[in-house]
Protein backbone atom coordinates (compact mmCIF):
# COMPACT_ATOMS: atom_id res chain seq x y z
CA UNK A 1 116.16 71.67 84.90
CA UNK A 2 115.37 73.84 87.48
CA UNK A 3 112.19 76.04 87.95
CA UNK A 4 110.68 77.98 84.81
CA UNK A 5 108.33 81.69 85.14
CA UNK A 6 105.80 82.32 82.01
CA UNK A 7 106.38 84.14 79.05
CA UNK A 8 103.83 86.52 78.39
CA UNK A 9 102.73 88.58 75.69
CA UNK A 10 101.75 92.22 77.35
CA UNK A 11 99.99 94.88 76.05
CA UNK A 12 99.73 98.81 75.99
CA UNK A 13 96.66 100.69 74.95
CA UNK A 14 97.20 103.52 74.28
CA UNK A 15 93.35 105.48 73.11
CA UNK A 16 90.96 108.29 73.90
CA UNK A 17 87.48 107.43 75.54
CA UNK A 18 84.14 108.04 73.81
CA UNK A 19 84.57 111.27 76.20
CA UNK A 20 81.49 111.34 79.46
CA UNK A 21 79.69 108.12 77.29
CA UNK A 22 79.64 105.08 79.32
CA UNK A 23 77.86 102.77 77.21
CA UNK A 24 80.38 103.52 74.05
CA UNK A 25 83.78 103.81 75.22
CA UNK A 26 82.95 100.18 76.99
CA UNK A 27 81.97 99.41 73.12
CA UNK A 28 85.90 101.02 72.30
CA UNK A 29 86.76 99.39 75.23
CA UNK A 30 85.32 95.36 74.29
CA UNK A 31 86.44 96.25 70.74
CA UNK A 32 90.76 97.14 72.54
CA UNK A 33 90.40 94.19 74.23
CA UNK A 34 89.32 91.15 71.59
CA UNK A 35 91.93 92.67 69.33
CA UNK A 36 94.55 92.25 71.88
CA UNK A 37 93.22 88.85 72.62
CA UNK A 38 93.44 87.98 68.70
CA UNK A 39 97.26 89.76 68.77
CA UNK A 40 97.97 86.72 71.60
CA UNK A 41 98.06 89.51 74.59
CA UNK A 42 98.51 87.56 78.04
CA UNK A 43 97.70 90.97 79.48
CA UNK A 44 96.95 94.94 78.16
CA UNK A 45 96.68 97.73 79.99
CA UNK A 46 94.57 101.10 79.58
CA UNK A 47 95.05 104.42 80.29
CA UNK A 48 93.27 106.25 83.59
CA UNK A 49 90.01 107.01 83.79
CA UNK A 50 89.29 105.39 80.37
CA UNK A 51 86.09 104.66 81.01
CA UNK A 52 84.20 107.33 80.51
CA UNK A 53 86.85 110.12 80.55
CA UNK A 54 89.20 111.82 82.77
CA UNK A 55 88.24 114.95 84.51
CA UNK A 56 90.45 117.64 82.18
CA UNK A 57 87.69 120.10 81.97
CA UNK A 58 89.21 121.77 85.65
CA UNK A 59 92.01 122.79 83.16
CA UNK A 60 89.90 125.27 81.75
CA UNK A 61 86.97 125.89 83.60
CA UNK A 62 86.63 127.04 86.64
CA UNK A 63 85.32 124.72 89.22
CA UNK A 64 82.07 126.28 90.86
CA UNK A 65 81.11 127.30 86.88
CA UNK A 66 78.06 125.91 85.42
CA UNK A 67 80.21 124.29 83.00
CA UNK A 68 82.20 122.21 84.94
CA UNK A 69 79.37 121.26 87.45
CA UNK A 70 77.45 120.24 84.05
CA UNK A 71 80.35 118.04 83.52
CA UNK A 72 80.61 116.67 86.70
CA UNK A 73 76.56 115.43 86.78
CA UNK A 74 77.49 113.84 83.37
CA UNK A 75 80.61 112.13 84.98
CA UNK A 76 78.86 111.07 87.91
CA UNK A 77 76.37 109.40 85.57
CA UNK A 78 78.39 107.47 83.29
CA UNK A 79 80.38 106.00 86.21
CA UNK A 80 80.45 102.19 86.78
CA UNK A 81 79.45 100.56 89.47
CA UNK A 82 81.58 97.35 90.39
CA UNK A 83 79.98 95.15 89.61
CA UNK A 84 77.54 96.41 86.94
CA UNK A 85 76.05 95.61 83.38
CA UNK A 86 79.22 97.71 82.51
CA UNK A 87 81.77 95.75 84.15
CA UNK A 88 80.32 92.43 82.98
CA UNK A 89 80.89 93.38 79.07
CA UNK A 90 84.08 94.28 80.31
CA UNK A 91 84.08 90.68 81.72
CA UNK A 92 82.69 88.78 78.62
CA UNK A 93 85.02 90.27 76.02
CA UNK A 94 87.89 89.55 78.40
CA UNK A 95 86.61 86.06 78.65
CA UNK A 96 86.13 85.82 74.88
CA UNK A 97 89.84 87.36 74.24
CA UNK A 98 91.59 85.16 76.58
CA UNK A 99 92.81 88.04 78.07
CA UNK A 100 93.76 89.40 81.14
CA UNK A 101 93.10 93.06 81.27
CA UNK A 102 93.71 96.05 83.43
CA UNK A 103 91.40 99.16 83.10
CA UNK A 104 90.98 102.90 84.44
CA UNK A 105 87.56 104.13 85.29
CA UNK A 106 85.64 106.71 87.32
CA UNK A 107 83.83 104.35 89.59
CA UNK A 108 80.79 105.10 92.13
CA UNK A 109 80.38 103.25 94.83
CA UNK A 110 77.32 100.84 94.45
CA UNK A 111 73.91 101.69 94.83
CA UNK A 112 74.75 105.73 95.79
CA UNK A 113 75.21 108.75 94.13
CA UNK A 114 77.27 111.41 95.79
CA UNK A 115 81.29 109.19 95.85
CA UNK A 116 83.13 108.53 93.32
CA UNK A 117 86.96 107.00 92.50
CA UNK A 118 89.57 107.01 90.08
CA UNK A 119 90.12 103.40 89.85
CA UNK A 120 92.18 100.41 88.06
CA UNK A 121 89.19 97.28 87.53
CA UNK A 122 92.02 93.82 87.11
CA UNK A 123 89.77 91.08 85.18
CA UNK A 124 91.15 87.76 84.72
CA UNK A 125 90.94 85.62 81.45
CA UNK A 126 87.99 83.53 82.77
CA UNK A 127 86.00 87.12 82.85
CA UNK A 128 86.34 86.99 86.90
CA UNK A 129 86.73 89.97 88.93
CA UNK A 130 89.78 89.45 90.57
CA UNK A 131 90.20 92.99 92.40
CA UNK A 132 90.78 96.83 91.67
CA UNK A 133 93.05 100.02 93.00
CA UNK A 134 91.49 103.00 93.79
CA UNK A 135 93.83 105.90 93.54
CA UNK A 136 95.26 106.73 97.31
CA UNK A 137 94.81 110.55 97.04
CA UNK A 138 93.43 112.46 93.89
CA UNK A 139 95.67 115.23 91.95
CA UNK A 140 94.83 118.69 91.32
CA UNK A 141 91.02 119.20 89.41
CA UNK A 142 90.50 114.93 90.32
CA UNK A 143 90.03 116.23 93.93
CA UNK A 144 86.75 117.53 92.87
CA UNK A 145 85.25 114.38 92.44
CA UNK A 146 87.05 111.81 93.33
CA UNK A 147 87.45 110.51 96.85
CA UNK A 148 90.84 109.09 98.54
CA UNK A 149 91.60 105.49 97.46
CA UNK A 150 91.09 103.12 100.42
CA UNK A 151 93.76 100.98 102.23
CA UNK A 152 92.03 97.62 101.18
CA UNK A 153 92.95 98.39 97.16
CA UNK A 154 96.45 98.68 97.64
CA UNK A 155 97.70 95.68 96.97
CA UNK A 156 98.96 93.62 93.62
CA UNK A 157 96.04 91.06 92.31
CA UNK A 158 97.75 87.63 92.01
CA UNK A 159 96.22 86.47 87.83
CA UNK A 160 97.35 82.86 86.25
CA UNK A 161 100.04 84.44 84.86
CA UNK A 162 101.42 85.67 88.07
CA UNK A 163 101.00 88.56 90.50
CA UNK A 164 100.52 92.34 88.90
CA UNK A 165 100.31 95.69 90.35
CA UNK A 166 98.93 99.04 89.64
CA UNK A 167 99.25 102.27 89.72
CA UNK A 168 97.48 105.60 88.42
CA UNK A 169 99.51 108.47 87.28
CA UNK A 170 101.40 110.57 90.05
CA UNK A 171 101.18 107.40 91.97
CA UNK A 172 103.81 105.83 89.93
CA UNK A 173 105.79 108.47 91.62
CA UNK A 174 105.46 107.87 95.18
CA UNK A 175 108.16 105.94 96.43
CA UNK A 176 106.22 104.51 99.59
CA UNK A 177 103.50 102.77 97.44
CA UNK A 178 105.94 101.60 94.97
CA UNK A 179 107.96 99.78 97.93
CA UNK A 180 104.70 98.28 99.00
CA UNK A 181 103.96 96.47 95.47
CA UNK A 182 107.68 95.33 95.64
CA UNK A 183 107.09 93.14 98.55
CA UNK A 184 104.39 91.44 95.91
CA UNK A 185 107.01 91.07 93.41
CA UNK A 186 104.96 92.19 90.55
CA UNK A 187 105.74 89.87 87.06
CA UNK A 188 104.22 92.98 85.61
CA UNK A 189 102.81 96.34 86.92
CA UNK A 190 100.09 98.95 84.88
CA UNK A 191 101.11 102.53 84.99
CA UNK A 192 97.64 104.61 83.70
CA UNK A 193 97.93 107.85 82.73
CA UNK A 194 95.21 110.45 81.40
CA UNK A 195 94.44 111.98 78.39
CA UNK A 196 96.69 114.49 78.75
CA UNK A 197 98.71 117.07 81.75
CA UNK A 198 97.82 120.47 83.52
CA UNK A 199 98.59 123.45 80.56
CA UNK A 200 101.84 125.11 81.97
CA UNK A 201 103.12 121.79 83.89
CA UNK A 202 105.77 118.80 82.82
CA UNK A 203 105.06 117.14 79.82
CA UNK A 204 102.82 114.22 79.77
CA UNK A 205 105.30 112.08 77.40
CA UNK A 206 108.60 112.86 79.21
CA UNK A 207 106.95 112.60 82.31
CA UNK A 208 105.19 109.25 82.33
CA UNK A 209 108.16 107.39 80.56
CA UNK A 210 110.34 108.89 83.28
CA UNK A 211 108.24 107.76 86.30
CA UNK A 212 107.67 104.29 84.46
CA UNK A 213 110.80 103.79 84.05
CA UNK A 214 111.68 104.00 86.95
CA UNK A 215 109.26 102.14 88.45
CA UNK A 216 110.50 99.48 86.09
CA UNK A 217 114.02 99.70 87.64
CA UNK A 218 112.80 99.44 90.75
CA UNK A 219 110.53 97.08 91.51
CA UNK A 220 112.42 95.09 88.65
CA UNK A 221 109.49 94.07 86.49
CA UNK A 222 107.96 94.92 83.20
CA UNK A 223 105.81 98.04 83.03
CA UNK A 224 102.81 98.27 81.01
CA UNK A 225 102.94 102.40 80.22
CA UNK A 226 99.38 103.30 79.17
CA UNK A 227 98.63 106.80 78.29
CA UNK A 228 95.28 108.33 77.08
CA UNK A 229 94.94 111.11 73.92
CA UNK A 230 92.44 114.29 73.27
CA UNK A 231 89.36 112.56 70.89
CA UNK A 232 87.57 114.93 68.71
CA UNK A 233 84.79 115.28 71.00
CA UNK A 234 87.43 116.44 73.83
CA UNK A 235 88.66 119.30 71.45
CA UNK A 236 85.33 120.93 70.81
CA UNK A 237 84.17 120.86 74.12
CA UNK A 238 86.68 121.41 76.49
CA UNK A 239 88.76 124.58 75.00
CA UNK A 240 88.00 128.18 76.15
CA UNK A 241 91.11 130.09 74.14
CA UNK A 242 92.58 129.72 71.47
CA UNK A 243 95.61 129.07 73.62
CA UNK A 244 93.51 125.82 75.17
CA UNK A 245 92.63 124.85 71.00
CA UNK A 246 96.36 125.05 69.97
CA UNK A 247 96.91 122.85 73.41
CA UNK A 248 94.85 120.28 72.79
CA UNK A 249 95.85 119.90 69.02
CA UNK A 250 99.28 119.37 69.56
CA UNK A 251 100.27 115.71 70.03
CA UNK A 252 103.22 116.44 71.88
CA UNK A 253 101.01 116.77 75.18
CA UNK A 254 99.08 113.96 75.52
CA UNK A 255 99.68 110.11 74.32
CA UNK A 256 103.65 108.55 74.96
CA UNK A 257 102.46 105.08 75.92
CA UNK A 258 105.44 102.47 76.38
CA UNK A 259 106.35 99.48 77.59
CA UNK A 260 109.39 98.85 79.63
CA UNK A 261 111.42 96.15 80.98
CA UNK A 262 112.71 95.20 84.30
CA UNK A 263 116.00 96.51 83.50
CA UNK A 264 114.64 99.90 82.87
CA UNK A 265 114.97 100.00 78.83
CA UNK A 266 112.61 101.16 76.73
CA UNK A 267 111.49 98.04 74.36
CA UNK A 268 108.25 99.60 73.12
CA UNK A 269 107.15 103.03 72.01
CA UNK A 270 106.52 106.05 72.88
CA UNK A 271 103.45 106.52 70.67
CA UNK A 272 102.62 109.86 69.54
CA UNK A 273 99.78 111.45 71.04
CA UNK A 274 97.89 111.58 67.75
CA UNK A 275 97.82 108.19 67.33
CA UNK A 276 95.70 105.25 69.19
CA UNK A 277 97.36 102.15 69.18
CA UNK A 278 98.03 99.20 70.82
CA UNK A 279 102.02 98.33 71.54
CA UNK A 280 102.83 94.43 72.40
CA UNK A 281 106.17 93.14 73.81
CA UNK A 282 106.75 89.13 74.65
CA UNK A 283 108.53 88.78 78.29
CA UNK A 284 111.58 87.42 79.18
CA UNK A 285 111.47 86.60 82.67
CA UNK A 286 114.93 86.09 83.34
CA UNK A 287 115.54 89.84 82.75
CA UNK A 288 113.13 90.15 86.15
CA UNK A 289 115.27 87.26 88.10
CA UNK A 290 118.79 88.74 86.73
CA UNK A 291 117.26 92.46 88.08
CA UNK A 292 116.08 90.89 91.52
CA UNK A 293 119.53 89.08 92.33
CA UNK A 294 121.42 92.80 92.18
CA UNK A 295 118.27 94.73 93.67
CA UNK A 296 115.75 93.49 95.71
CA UNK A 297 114.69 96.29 97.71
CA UNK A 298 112.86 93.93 100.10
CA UNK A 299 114.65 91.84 100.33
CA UNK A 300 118.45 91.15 100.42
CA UNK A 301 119.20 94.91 99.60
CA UNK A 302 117.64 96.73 102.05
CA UNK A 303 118.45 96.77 105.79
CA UNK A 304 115.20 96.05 107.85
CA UNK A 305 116.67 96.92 111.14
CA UNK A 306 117.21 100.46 109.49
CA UNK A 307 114.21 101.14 107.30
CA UNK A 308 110.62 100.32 108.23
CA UNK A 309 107.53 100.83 106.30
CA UNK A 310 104.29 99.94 108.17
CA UNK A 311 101.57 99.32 105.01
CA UNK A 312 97.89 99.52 106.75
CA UNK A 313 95.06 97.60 104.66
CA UNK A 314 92.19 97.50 106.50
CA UNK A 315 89.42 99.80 104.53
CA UNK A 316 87.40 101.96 107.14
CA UNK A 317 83.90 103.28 106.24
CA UNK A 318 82.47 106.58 107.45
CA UNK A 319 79.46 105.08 108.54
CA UNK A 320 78.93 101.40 109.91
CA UNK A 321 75.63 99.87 110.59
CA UNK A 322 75.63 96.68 112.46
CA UNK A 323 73.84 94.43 110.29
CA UNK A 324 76.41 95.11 107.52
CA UNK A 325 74.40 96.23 104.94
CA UNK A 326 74.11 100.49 104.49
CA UNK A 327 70.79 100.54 102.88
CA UNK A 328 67.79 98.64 103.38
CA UNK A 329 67.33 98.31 99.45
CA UNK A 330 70.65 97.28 98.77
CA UNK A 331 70.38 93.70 97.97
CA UNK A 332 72.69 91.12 100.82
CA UNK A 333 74.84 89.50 97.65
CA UNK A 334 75.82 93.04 96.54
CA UNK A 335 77.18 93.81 99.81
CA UNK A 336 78.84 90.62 100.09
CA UNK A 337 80.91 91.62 96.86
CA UNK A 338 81.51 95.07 97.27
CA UNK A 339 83.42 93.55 100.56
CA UNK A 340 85.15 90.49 99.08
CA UNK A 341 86.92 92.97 96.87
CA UNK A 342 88.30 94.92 99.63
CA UNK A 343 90.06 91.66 100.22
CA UNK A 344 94.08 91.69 100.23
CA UNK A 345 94.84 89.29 97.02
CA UNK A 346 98.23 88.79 97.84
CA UNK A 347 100.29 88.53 101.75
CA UNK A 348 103.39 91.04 101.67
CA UNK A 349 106.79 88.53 101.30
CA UNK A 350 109.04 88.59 104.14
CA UNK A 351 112.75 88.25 104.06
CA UNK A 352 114.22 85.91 106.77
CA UNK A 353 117.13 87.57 108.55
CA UNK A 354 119.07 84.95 111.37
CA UNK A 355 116.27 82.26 111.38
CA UNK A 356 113.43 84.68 112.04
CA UNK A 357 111.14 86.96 109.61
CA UNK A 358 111.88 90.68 109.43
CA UNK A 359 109.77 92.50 106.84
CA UNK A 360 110.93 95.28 105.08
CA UNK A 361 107.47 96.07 104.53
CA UNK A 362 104.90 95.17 107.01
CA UNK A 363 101.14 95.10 106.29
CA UNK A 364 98.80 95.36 108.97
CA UNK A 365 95.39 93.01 108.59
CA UNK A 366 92.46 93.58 110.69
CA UNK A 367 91.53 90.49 112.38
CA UNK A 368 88.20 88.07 111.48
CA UNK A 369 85.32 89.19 113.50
C-alpha cells in the first residue's frame, strides 16, 4: 500500500483592503476566510500587507510631504500587534472555517510605537498561532516604514496538513531564501503580492506569475499566488495626475492572482485586476513526489561538497535587558509569546552522503541559555 500525503483543497485570495482601516478589512478579511472554509479550502492565502493596506502612496508622494507622513501615522495606527484583539478575529473565523490561513499585514511590534513589519501571520484550523514571516529586507517606498525581517521568521510553519512556506513579493525572487524553504519541503508555499507595482516598472501580473512559477518549479510544490487590487478608496486618495488616475484604473497593473503546481503549470487564474475573487485548486501530491525524484535541490541534486548555504536563525534585538522583559508595563505572558514565535517551527532536512549528514543548507540555532 505504501505511504499516502493529503489532498488538499488550497486557496487564492485575491482582494483590496478596506485601505489604512484596521477594524474593517479584518471584517473583509473574517468574511474571505468563512467563505473559503464553506468552499472546503484546506488552506487560502492573501495578498501582502492586506491588512490594513500596502504602502503605495510613496508612488506618488513624496516621502518627507505632509501627505505621506499623514499616511504613515494612519498606517502605524491600524497595524496589528501579534497577538491582538485583531489577530484573534483572525483566529476565531479561522477556527469557525476550518481553515488554515495565511495573511499579509503591517505589523508593530507589541506594546511600542515607532517599528513596524511587512509580515505573513500562518493560523492553523484550531485558530492557533502557529508562526509568521517578516519580510527579510523591505523594497523601494516599504523601506520607509518597515524594518528588516528577522532571522527567527524565516522558516516554513509545519500545519496538520503538512509543512508551508512563505514569501512576500520580491522575496519570491531571491534564490537564497527560496533554497532555504526547500530544505523544509514545503507541501505548499504563499507568494503575497501588493495591490499593485512602482508606475514605470515590470508589470505586476507578468511579474508575480513569473516569479511564482518559478518558485513552483523549484522548490517543487504548489504555490498559492495571491495578489492585491486598487479599492475605490485607493483611487481617490492616492492619485496626484491624471497620469497616476489612468494608472490606477487600469486593471492590467494590479490583481493576476494564480495558483500553480509543483510542476510549474498554471492550473488556476490569472484574475484580472478588476476583479476580487477567490481561486481554489484540489492537490495532487504525487505531482510534488514525481517533481522531487528529478529535482531535489537539497537533496540528491545538488552537490554539498560544492555549494554551501549557511541559513542563520537566531533573532537579535537592539537592546537586551537582563530580566527579559523591555518595559516594565509590558505584561511577563506577552513577552513570553512575542518570543515563542521567534521559534524555528521546522529543523532544516539533511541529506546523508557516505553514512554521514551533509546539509545542503545548514541552519545555525543559538543554544538554550
Amino acid at each position: 500500500m505504501g505511504d499516502t500525503y493529503p489532498r488538499l483543497r488550497i486557496a487564492a485570495v485575491q482582494a483590496a483592503p478596506e485601505f489604512l482601516d484596521r477594524d474593517g478589512t479584518i471584517d473583509k478579511a473574517c468574511e474571505l476566510i468563512l467563505r473559503a472554509g464553506r468552499n472546503g479550502a484546506d488552506l487560502v492565502g492573501f495578498p501582502e500587507n492586506f491588512v490594513p493596506g500596502h504602502p503605495v502612496w510613496f508612488y506618488y508622494h513624496a516621502a518627507t510631504s505632509s501627505e505621506s507622513q499623514a499616511f504613515n501615522v494612519a498606517l502605524f495606527k491600524n497595524s496589528v500587534e501579534i497577538p491582538s484583539d485583531a489577530t484573534d478575529r483572525i483566529c476565531k473565523a479561522a477556527a469557525r472555517a476550518g481553515t488554515n490561513v495565511v495573511l499579509g499585514m503591517t505589523e508593530r511590534r507589541p506594546g511600542t510605537t515607532g517599528t513596524l513589519y511587512n509580515t505573513q501571520l500562518f493560523v492553523g484550523r484550531d485558530g492557533q498561532i502557529l508562526g509568521r514571516h517578516r519580510k527579510l529586507v523591505p523594497t523601494v517606498g516599504e523601506r520607509l516604514v518597515h524594518a528588516w525581517g528577522d532571522a527567527g521568521t524565516q522558516r516554513a510553519v509545519l500545519f496538520d496538513i503538512g509543512p508551508v512556506s512563505g514569501l512576500i513579493c520580491g522575496e519570491n525572487s531571491n534564490p537564497l531564501a527560496i533554497a532555504a524553504l526547500s530544505c523544509q519541503y514545503p507541501y505548499v508555499h504563499v507568494a503575497s503580492w501588493p495591490n499593485h507595482f512602482i508606475p514605470d516598472w515590470c508589470g505586476m501580473q507578468e511579474t508575480s506569475l513569473l516569479a511564482s512559477r518559478n518558485v513552483a518549479y523549484m522548490n517543487k510544490c504548489y504555490v498559492i499566488s495571491s495578489c492585491g487590487t486598487n479599492s475605490a478608496r485607493m483611487r481617490e486618495l492616492l492619485p496626484v495626475t491624471d497620469e497616476d488616475r489612468r494608472f490606477l484604473a487600469d486593471p492590467r497593473t494590479s490583481g493576476g492572482s494564480a495558483i500553480i503546481d509543483p510542476l510549474g503549470s498554471i492550473v488556476a487564474g490569472p484574475i484580472a485586476g478588476d476583479r476580487e475573487e477567490i481561486l481554489y485548486v484540489d492537490t495532487d501530491p504525487d505531482l510534488m513526489l514525481r517533481g522531487r525524484m528529478v529535482h531535489d535541490f537539497v537533496g540528491h541534486y545538488n552537490r554539498a561538497d560544492i555549494f554551501r548555504l549557511h541559513v542563520s536563525t537566531r533573532s537579535r534585538s537592539v537592546v537586551e535587558f537582563e530580566d527579559g522583559v523591555a518595559l516594565a508595563s509590558t505584561p511577563q505572558a506577552t513577552v513570553e509569546r512575542e518570543v515563542a514565535l521567534a521559534v524555528p517551527s521546522l529543523a532544516p532536512a539533511q541529506p546523508i552522503d557516505q553514512g554521514r549528514a551533509v546539509p545542503a543548507v545548514e541552519a545555525s540555532v543559538p543554544a538554550s541559555t
